[in-house]
Protein backbone atom coordinates (compact mmCIF):
# COMPACT_ATOMS: atom_id res chain seq x y z
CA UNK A 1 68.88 37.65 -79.97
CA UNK A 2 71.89 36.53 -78.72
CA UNK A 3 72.65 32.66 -78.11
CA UNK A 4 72.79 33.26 -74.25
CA UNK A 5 69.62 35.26 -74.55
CA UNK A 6 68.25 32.17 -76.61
CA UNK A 7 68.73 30.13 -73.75
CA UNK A 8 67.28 32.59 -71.29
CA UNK A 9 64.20 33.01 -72.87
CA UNK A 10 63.46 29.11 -73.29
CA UNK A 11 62.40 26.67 -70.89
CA UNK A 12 62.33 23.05 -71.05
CA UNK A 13 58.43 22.06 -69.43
CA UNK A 14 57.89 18.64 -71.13
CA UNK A 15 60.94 16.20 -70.21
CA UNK A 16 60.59 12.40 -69.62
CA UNK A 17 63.65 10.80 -67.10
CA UNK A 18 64.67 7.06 -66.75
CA UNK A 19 61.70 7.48 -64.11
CA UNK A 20 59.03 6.93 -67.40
CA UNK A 21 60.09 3.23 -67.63
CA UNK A 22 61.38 1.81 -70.60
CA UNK A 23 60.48 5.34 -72.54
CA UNK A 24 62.66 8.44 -71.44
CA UNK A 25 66.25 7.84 -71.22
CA UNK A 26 67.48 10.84 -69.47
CA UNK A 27 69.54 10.02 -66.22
CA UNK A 28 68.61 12.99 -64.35
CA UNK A 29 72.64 13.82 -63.00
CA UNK A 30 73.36 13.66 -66.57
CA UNK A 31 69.96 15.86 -67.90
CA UNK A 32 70.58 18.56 -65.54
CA UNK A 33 74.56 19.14 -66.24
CA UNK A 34 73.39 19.23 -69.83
CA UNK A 35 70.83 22.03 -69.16
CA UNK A 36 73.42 23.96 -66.99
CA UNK A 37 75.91 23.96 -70.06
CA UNK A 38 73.38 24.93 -71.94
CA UNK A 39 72.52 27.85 -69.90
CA UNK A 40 69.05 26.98 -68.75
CA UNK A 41 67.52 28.95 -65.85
CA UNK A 42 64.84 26.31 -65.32
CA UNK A 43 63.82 22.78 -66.46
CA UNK A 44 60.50 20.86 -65.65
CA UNK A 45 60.84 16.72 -65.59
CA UNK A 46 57.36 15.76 -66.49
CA UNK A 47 57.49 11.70 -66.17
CA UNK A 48 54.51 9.35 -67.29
CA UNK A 49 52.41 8.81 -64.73
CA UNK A 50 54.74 8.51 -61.89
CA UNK A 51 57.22 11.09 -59.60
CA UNK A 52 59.52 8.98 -58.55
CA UNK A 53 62.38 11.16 -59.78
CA UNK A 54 61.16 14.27 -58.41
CA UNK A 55 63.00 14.38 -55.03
CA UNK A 56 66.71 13.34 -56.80
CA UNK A 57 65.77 16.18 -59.43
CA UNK A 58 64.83 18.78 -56.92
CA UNK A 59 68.17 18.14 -54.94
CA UNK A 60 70.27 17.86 -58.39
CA UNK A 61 68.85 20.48 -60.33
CA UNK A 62 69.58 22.67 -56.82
CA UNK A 63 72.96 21.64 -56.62
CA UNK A 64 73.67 23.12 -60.54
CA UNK A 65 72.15 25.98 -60.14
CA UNK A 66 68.98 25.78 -62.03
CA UNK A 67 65.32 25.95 -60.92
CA UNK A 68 63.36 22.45 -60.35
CA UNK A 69 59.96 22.43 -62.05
CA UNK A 70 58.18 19.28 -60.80
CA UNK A 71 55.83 17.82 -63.05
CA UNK A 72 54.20 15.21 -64.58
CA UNK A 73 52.54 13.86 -67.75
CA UNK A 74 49.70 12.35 -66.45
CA UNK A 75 46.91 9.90 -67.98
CA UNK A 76 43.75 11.11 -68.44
CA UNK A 77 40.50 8.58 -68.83
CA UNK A 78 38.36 8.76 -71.69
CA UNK A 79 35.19 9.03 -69.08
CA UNK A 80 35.75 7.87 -65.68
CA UNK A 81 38.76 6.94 -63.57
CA UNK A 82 36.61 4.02 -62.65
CA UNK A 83 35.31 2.67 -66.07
CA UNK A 84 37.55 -0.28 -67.46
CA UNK A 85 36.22 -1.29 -71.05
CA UNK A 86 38.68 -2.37 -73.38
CA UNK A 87 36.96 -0.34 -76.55
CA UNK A 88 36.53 2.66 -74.78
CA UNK A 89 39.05 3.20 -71.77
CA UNK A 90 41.90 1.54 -72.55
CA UNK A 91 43.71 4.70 -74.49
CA UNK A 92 43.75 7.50 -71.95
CA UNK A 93 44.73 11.18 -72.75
CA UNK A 94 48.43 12.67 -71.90
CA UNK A 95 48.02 15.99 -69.92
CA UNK A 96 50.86 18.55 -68.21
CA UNK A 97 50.97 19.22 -65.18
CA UNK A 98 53.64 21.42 -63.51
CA UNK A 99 53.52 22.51 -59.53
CA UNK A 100 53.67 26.10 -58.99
CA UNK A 101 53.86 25.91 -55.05
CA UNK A 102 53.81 23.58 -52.06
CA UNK A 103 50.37 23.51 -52.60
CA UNK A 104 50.45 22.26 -56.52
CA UNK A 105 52.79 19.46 -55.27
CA UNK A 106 50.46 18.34 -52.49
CA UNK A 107 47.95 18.34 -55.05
CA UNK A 108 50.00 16.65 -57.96
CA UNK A 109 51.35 14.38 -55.26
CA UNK A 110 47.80 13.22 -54.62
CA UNK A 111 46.54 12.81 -58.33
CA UNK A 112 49.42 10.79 -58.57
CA UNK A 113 48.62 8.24 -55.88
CA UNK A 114 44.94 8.20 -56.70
CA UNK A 115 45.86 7.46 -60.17
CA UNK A 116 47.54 4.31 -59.09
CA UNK A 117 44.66 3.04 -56.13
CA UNK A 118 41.51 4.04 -58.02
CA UNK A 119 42.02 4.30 -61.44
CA UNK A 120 45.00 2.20 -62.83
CA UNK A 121 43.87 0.20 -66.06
CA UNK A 122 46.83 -0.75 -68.01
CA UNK A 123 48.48 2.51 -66.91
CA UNK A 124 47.50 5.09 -63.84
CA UNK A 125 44.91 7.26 -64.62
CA UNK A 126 43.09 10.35 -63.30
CA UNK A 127 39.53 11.72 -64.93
CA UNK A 128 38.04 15.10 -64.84
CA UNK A 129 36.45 14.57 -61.14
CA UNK A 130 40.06 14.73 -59.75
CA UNK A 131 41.47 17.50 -61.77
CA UNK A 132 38.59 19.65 -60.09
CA UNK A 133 39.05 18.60 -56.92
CA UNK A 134 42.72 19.27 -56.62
CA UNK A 135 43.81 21.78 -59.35
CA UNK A 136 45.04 23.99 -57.15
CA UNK A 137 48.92 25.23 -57.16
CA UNK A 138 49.36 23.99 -60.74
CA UNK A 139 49.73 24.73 -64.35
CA UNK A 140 48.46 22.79 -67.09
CA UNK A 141 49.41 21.86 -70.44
CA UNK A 142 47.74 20.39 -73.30
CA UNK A 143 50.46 17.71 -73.97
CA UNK A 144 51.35 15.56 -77.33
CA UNK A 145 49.54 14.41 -80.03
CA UNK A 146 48.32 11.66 -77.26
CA UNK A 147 46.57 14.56 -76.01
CA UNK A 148 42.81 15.04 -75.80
CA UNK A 149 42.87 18.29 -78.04
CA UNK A 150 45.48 17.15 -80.57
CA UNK A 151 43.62 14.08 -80.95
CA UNK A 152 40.36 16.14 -81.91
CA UNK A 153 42.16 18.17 -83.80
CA UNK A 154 44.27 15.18 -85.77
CA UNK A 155 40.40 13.44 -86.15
CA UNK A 156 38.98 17.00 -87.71
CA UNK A 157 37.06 17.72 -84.53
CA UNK A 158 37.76 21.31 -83.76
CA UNK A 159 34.58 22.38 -81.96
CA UNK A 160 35.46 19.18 -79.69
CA UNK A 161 38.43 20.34 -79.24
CA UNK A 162 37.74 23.92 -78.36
CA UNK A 163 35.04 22.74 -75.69
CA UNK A 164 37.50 20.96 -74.47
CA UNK A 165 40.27 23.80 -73.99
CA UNK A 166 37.02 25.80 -72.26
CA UNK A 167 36.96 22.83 -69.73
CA UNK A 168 40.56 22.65 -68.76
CA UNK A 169 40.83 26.60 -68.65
CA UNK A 170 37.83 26.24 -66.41
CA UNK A 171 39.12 23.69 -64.20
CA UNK A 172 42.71 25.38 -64.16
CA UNK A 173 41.82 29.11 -64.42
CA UNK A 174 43.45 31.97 -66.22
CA UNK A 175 47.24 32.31 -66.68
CA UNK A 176 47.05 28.30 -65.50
CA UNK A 177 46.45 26.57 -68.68
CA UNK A 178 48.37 26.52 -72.24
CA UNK A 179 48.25 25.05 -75.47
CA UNK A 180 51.18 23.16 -76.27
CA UNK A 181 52.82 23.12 -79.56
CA UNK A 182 55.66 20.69 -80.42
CA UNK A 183 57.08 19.68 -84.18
CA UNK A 184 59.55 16.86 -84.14
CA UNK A 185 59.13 17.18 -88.03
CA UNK A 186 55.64 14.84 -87.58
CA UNK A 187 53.68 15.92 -90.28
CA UNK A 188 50.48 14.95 -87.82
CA UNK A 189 52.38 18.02 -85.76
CA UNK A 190 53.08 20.03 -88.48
CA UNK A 191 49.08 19.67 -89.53
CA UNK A 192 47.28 20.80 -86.50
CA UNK A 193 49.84 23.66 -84.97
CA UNK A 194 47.43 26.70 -87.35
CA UNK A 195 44.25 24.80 -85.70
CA UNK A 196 46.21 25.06 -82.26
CA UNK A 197 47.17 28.77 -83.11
CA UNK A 198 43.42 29.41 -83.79
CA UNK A 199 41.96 28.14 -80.85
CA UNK A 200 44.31 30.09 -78.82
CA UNK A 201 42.74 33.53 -80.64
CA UNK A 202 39.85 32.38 -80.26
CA UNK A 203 39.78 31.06 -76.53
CA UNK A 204 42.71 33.58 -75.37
CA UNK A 205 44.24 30.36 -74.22
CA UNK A 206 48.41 31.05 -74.51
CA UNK A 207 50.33 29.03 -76.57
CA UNK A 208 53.86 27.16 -75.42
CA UNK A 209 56.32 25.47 -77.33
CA UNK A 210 57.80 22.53 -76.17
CA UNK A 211 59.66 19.40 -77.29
CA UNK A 212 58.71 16.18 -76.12
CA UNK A 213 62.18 15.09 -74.19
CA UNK A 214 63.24 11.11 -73.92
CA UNK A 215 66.93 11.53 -74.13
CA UNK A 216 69.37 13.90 -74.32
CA UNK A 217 71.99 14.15 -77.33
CA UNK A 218 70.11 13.33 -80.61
CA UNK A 219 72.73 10.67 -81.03
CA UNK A 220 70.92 8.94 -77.78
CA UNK A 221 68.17 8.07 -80.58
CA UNK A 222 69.13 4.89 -80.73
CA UNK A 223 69.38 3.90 -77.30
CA UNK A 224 65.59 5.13 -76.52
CA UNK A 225 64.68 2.59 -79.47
CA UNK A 226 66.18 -0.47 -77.47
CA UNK A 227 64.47 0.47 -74.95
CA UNK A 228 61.25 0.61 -76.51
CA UNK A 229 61.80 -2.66 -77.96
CA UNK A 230 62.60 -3.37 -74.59
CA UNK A 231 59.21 -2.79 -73.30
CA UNK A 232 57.72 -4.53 -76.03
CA UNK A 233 59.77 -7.65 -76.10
CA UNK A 234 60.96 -7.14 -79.55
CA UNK A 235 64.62 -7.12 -80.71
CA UNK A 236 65.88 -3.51 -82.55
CA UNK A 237 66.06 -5.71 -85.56
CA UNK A 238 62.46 -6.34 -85.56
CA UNK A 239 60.02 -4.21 -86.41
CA UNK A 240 59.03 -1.51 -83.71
CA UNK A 241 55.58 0.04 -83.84
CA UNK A 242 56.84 2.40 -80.87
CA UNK A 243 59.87 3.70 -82.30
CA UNK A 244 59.84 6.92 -82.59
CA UNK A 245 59.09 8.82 -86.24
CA UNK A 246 61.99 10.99 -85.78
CA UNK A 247 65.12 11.79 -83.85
CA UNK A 248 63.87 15.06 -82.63
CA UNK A 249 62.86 13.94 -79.20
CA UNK A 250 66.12 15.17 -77.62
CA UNK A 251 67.35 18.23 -75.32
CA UNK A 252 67.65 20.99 -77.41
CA UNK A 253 68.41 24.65 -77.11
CA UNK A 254 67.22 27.81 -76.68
CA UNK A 255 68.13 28.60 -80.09
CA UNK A 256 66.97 25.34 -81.80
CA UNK A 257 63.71 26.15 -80.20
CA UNK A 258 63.59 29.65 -80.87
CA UNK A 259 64.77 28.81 -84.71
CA UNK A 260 61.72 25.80 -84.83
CA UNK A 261 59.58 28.51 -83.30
CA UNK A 262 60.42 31.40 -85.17
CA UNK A 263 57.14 32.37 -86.37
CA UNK A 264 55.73 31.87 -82.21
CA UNK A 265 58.04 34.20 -80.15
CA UNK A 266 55.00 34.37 -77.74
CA UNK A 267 54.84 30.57 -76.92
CA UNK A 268 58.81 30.84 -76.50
CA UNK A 269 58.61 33.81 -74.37
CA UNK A 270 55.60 31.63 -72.25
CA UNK A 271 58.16 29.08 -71.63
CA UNK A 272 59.49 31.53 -69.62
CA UNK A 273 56.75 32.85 -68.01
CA UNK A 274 55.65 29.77 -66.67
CA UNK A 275 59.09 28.64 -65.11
CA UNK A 276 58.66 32.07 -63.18
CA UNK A 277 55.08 31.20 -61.68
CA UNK A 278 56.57 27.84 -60.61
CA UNK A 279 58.36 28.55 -57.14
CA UNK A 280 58.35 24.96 -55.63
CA UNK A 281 60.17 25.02 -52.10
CA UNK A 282 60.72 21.93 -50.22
CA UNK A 283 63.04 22.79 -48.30
């Protein structure tokens, strides 16, 4: 495979803009030329919580050439959008979510919003109810290690973590829902991605490999750390519990991926596959 062809077959479906406050650092003029020189078709921007870059993305991503996936990462409640007890609620599951149609961004639009007016608690968060209610028009994937099945699988819960993967493909339906698997050299990553590969035999859940975008240029490490100290009120010479492990968090190629994925052509090919689906037109 060819380093156009590299390119081609990868898709970028888990990147974090200036929108994810004080966490991604990727201007969005700036993200998309980079994806254009790279030869991207397609790239997602899936932002914490929030969509307030999605209408300057749509227009730039447009104007370059390349497909606009909208997205987001959302937060996920541990039980109820509604229950606020420190012990138990107050670390909420990451979960993708990319809009496929008009419909999808309706729908994303509105998990969004009730995120913020009925379940915010430290951050805005949906619960199971919602996803049911307005699933429709969108594809789902299983997120970081802040999600609900890699944090099973990182706490040796795999038959938790496999009832859980029944639930979302449930809720999200066939050729809707994936299995992310990232490695930005974590060994925590590096651990779980056989008990990932397993569940997808034995669930026929597809796999996709991401990485977990907050800046650009892997030199751009370093700003992302101020502003994570930033956001915690710490100075970068002062020790940062957020920092990131690694400085893998960047915009990589197709290659890179394909390369870090080597032994996964499916879940590279299903990058693909799932910026095809998504066919967003607001025009």
């Amino acid at each position: 495979m060819n380093n156009n062809e590299n390119n081609n077959s990868f898709v970028h479906l888990h990147v974090h803009s200036e929108y994810s406050l004080l966490d991604g650092a990727c201007r969005i003029p700036r993200l998309v030329k980079k994806a254009a020189e790279m030869g991207q078709k397609a790239i997602a921007v899936t932002d914490h919580g929030v969509m307030y870059g999605a209408v300057e993305f749509y227009q730039e991503a447009l104007k370059a050439g390349i497909k606009p996936i909208i997205g987001c990462e959302v937060y996920v409640a541990p039980r109820t959008r509604f229950d606020r007890e420190s012990k138990l609620d107050s670390r909420p599951y990451h979960l993708v979510l990319l809009c496929k149609n008009n419909k999808g961004y309706q729908n994303l639009i509105k998990l969004v919003s009730l995120g913020y007016t009925e379940g915010f608690y430290s951050k805005p968060r949906v619960d199971v109810e919602l996803l049911e209610k307005y699933s429709e028009g969108l594809i789902c994937l299983s997120a970081c290690l802040a999600g609900e099945i890699p944090r099973q699988l990182v706490n040796n819960n795999y038959e938790g973590a496999k009832k859980t993967a029944l639930k979302y493909l449930e809720i999200f339906g066939d050729g809707n829902y994936y299995l992310e698997i990232q490695d930005h050299g974590i060994s925590e990553q590096k651990n779980i991605i056989p008990l990932i590969c397993r569940l997808s035999k034995e669930t026929g859940i597809p796999l996709v490999a991401t990485n977990d975008v907050h800046y650009i240029e892997k030199e751009d490490a370093e700003m992302q750390n101020v502003l994570m100290c930033i956001q915690i009120k710490k100075t970068i010479y002062e020790p940062n519990s957020l920092k990131f492990p690694t400085e893998e968090f960047y915009l990589k190629s197709g290659q890179e991926m394909s390369e870090l994925f080597r032994n996964f052509p499916e879940a590279i090919v299903n990058t693909s596959i799932i910026a095809d689906k998504c066919n967003l037109n607001s025009e």
